[in-house]
C-alpha atoms as a PDB file:
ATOM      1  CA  UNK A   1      32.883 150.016  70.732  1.00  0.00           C
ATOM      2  CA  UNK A   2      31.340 152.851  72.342  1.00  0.00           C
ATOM      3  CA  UNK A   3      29.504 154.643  69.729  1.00  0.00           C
ATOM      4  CA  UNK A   4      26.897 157.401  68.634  1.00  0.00           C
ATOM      5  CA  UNK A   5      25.341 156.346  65.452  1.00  0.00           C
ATOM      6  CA  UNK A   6      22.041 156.093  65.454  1.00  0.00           C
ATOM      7  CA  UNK A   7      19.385 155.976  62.613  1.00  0.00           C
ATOM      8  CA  UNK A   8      15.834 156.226  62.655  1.00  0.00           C
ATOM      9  CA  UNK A   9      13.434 154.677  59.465  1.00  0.00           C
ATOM     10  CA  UNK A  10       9.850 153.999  59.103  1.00  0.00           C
ATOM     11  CA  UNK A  11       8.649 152.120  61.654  1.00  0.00           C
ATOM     12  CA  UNK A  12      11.755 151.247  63.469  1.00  0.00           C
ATOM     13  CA  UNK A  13      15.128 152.470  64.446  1.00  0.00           C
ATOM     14  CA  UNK A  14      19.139 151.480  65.233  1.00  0.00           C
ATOM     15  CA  UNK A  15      20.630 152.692  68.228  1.00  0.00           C
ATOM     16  CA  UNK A  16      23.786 151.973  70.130  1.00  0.00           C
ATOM     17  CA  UNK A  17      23.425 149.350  72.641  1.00  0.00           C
ATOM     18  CA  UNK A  18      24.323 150.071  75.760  1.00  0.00           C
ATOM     19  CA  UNK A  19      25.220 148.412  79.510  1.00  0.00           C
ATOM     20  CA  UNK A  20      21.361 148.925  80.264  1.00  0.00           C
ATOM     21  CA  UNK A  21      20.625 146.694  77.323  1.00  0.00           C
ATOM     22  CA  UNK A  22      22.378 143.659  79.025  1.00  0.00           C
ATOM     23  CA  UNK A  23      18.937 141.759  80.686  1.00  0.00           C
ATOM     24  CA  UNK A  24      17.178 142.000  76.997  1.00  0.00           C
ATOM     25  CA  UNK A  25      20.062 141.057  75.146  1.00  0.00           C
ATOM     26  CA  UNK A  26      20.364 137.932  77.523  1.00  0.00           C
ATOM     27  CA  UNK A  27      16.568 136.749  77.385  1.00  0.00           C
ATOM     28  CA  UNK A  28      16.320 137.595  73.153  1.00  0.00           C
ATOM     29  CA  UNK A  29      19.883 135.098  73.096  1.00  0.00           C
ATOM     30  CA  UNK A  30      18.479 132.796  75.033  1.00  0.00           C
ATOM     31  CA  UNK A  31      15.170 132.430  73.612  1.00  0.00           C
ATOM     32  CA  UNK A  32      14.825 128.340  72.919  1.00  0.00           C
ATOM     33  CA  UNK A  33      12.809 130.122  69.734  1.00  0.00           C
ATOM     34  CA  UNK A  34      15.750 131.770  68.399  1.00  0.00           C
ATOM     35  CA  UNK A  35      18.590 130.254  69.965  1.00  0.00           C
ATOM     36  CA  UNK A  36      18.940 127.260  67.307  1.00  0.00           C
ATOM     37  CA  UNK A  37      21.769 129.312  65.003  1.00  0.00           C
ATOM     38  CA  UNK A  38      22.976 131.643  67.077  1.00  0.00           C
ATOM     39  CA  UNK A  39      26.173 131.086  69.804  1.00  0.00           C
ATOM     40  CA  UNK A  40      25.114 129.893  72.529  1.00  0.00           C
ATOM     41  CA  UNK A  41      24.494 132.471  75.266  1.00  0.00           C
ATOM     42  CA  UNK A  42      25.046 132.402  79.408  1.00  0.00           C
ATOM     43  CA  UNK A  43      21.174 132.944  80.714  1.00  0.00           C
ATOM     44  CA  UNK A  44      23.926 134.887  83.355  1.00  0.00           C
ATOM     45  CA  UNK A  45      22.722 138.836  83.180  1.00  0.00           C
ATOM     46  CA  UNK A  46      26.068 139.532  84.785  1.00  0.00           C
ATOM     47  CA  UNK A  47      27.870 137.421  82.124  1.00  0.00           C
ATOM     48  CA  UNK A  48      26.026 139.705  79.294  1.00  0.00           C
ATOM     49  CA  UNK A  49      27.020 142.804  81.472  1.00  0.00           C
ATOM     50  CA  UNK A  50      30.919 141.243  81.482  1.00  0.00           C
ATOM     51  CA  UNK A  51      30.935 140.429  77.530  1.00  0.00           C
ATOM     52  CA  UNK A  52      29.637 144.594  77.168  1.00  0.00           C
ATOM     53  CA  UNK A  53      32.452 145.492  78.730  1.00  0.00           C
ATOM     54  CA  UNK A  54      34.678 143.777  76.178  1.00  0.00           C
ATOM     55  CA  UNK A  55      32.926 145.359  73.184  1.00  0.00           C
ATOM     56  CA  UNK A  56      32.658 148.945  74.732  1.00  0.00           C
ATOM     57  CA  UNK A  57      36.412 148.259  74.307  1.00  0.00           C
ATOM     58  CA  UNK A  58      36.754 146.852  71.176  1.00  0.00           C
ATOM     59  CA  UNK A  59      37.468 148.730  68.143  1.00  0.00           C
ATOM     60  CA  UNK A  60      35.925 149.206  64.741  1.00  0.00           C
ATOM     61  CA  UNK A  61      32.732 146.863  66.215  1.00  0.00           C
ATOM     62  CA  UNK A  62      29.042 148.468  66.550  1.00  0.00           C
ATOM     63  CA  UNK A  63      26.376 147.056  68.302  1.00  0.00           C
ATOM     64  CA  UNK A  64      22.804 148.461  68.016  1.00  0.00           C
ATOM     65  CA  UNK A  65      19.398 147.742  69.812  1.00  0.00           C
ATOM     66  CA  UNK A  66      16.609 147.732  67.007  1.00  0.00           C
ATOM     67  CA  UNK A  67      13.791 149.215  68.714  1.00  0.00           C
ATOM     68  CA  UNK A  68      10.031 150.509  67.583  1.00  0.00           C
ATOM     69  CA  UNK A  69       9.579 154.134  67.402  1.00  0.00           C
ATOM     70  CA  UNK A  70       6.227 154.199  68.307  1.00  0.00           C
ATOM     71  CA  UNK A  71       7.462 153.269  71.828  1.00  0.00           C
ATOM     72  CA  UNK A  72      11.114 152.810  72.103  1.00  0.00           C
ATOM     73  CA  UNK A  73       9.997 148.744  73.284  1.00  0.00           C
ATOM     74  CA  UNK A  74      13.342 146.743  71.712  1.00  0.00           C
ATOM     75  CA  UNK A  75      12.696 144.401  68.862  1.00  0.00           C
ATOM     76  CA  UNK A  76      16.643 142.744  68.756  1.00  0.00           C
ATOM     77  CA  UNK A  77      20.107 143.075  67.988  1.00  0.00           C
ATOM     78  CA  UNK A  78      22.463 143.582  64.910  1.00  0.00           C
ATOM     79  CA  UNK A  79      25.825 144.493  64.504  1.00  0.00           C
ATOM     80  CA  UNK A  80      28.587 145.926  62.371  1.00  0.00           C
ATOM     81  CA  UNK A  81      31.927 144.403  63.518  1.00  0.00           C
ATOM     82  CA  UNK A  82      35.194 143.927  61.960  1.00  0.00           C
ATOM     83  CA  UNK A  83      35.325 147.021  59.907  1.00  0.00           C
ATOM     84  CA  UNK A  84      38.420 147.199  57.917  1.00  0.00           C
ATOM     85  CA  UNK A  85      38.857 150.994  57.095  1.00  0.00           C
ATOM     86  CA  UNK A  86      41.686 149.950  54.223  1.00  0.00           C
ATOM     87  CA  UNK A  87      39.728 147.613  52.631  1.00  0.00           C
ATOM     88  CA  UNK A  88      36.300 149.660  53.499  1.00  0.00           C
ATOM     89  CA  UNK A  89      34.529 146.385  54.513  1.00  0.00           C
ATOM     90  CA  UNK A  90      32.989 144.576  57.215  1.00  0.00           C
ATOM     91  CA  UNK A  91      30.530 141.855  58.442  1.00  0.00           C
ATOM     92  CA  UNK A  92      27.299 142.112  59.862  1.00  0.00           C
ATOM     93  CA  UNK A  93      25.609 139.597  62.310  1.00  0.00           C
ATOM     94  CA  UNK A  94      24.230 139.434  66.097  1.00  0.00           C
ATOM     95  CA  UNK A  95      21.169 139.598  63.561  1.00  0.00           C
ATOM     96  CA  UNK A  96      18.336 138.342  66.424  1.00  0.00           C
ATOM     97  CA  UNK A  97      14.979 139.757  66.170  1.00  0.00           C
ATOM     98  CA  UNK A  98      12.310 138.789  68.742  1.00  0.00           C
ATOM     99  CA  UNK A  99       9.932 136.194  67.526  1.00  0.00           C
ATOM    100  CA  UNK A 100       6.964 137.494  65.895  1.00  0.00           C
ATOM    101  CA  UNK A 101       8.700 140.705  64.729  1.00  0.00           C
ATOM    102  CA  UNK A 102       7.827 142.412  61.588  1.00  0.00           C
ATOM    103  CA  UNK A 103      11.520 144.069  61.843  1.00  0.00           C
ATOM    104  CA  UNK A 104      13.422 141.912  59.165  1.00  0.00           C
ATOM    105  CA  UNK A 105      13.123 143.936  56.288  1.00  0.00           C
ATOM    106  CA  UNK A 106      13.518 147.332  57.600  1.00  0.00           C
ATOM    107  CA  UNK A 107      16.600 146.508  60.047  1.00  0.00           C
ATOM    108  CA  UNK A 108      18.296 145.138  57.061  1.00  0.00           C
ATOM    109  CA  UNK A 109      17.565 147.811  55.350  1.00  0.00           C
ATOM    110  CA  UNK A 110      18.744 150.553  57.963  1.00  0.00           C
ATOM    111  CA  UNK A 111      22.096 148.340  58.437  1.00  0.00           C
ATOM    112  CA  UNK A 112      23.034 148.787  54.705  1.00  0.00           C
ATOM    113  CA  UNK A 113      22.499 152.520  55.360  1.00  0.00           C
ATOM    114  CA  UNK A 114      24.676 153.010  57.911  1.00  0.00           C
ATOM    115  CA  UNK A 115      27.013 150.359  56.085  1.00  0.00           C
ATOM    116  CA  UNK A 116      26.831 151.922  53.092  1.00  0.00           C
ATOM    117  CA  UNK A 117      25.791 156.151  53.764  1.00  0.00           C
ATOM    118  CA  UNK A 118      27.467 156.872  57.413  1.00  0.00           C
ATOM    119  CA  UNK A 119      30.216 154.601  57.307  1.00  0.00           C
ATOM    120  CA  UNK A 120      31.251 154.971  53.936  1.00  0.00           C
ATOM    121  CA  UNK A 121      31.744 151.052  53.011  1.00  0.00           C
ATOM    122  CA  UNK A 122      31.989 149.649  49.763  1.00  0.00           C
ATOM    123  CA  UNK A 123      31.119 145.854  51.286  1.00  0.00           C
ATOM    124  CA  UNK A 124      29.361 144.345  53.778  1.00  0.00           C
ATOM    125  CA  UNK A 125      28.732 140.899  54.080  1.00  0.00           C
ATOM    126  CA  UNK A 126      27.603 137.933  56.493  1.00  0.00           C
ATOM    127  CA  UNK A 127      27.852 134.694  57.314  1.00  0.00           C
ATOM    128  CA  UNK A 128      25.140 132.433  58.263  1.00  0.00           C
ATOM    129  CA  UNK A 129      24.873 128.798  59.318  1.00  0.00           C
ATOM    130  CA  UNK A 130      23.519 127.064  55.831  1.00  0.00           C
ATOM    131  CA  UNK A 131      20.766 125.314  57.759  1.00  0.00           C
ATOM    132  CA  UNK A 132      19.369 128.333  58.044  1.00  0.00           C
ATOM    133  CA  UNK A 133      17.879 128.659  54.609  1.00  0.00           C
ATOM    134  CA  UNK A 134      15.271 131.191  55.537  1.00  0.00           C
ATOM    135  CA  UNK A 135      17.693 133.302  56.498  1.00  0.00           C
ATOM    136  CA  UNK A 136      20.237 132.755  53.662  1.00  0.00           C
ATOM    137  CA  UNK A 137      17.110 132.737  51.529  1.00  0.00           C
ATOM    138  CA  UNK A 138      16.400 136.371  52.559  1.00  0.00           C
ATOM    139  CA  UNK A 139      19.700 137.735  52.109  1.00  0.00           C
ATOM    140  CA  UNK A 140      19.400 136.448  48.529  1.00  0.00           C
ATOM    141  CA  UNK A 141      16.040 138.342  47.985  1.00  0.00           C
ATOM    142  CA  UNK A 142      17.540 141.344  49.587  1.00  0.00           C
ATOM    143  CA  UNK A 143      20.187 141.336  46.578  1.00  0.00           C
ATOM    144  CA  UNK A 144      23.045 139.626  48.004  1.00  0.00           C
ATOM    145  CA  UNK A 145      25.187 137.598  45.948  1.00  0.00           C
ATOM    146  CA  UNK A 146      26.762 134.601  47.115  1.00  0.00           C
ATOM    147  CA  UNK A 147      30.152 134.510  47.919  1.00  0.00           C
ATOM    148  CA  UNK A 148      31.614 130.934  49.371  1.00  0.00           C
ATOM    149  CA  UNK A 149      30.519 128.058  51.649  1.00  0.00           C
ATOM    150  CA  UNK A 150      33.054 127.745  54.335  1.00  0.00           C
ATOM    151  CA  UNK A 151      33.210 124.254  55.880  1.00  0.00           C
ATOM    152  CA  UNK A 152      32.917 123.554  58.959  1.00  0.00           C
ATOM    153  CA  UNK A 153      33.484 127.222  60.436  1.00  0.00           C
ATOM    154  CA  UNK A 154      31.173 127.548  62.713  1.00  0.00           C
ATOM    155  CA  UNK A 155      30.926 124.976  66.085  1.00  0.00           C
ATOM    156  CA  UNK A 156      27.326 124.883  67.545  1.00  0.00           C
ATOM    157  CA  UNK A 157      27.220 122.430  70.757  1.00  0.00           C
ATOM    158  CA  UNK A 158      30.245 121.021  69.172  1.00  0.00           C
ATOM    159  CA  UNK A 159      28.530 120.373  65.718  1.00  0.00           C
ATOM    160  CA  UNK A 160      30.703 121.598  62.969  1.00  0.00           C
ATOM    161  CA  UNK A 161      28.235 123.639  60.586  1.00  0.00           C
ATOM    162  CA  UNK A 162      28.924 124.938  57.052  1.00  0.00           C
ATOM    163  CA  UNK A 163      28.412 129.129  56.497  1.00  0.00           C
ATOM    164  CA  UNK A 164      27.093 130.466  53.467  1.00  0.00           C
ATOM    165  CA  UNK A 165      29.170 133.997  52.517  1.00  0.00           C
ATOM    166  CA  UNK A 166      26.896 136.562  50.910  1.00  0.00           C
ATOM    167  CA  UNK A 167      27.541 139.992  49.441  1.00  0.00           C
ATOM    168  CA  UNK A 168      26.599 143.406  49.582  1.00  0.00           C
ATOM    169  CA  UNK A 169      28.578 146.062  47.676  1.00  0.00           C
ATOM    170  CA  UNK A 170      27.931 149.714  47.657  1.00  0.00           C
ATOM    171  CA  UNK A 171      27.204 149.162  43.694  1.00  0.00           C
ATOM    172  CA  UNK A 172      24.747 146.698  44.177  1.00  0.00           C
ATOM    173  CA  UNK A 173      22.853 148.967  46.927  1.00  0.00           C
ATOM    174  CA  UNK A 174      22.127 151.295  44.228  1.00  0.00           C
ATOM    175  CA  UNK A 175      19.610 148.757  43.385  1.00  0.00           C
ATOM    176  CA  UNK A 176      18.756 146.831  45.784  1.00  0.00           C
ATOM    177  CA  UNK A 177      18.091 149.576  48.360  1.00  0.00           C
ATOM    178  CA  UNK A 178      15.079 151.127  46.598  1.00  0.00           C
ATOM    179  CA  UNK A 179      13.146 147.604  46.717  1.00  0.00           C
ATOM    180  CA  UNK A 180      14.202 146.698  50.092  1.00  0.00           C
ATOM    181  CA  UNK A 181      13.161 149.985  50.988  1.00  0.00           C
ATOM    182  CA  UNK A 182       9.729 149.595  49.970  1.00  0.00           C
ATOM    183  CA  UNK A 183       9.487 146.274  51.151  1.00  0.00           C
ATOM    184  CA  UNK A 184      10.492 147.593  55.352  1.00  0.00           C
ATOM    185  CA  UNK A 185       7.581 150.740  54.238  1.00  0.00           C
ATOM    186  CA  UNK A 186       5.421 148.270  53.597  1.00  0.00           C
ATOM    187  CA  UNK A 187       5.975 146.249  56.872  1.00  0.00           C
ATOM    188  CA  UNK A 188       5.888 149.443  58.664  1.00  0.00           C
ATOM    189  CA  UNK A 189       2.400 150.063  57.653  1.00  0.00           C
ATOM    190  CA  UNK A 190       1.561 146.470  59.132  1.00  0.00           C
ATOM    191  CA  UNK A 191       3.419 147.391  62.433  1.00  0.00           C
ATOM    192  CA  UNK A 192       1.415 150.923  62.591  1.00  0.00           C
ATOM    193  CA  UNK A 193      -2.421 148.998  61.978  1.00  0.00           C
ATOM    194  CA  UNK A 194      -1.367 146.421  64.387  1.00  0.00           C
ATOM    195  CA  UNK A 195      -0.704 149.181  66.965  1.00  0.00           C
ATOM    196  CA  UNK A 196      -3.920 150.774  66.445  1.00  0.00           C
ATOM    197  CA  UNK A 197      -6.388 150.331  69.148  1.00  0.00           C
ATOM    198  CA  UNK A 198      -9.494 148.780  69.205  1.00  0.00           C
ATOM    199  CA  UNK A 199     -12.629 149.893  67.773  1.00  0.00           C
ATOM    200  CA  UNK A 200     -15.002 150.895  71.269  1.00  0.00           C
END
């Protein structure tokens, strides 16, 4: 979906992504670093260009770049798709930071604001492949609760793979946000002295 939300935090921001976006979206997905959980994605630019098309047309679905603000230089993807006004939910994934980023907490935390602040949802949640435990793992120390294993839900190279269903509810970000908060300021202050120049 073509959209104008856009939210800036410490050391980092969300911003739509956009048909420009396509050659960096392709090369993050593709990374043999990062592509081990993740769908698997056409190293075709064009392809990524095609599949933009789609979601520029797809409702209640946004995509952001997460990029420094030091420099605008991109640091991933995330997205907010499948938001049910009624129910005043939706999921979050397309999670993909570049490897070596310091980006985790503080895009995490700038997703649940939007979720939670511009979008006015009482529940987001994800789903991620239970191998992943360092992921799942962080979700948990972020505050989520966890929902349900689904079996078999998600095909990887045709591998069946289980997903672990965690929580965030608007409640729940009452408390959680303040810590998780902290957590991406205190990242951010890594990021800014490892942007500092040299001494001469």
């Amino acid at each position: 979906m073509r959209h104008d939300v856009a939210l800036d935090g410490f050391a980092f921001r969300l911003r739509p992504v956009t048909a420009d976006d396509a050659a960096y979206i392709t090369a993050l997905r593709t990374d043999p670093r990062l592509a081990r959980f993740i769908n698997r994605t056409s190293p075709d630019v064009d392809a990524q260009r095609r599949w933009l098309e789609t979601y520029f047309a797809t409702p209640a679905d946004y995509y952001f770049i997460v990029e420094r603000r030091a420099d605008g230089a991109p640091e991933g993807t995330l997205a907010i798709s499948d938001v049910d006004g009624a129910a005043r939910r939706a999921e979050w994934g397309r999670w993909v930071l570049r490897h070596g980023s310091l980006a985790a907490a503080e895009s995490a935390w700038l997703v649940y604001r939007v979720a939670f602040e511009r979008l006015g949802l009482d529940l987001l949640y994800c789903r991620t492949i239970a191998a992943n435990q360092r992921v799942v793992s962080f979700h948990a120390g972020c505050g989520l609760s966890t929902h349900a294993t689904l079996a078999g839900r998600a095909v990887l190279d045709g591998v069946p793979h289980d997903l672990v269903e965690q929580h965030m509810t608007h409640a729940a970000w009452s408390t959680c946000g303040p810590r998780l908060g902290a957590q991406a300021e205190r990242a951010a202050a890594l990021v800014a002295r490892s942007s500092r120049p040299a001494p001469a």
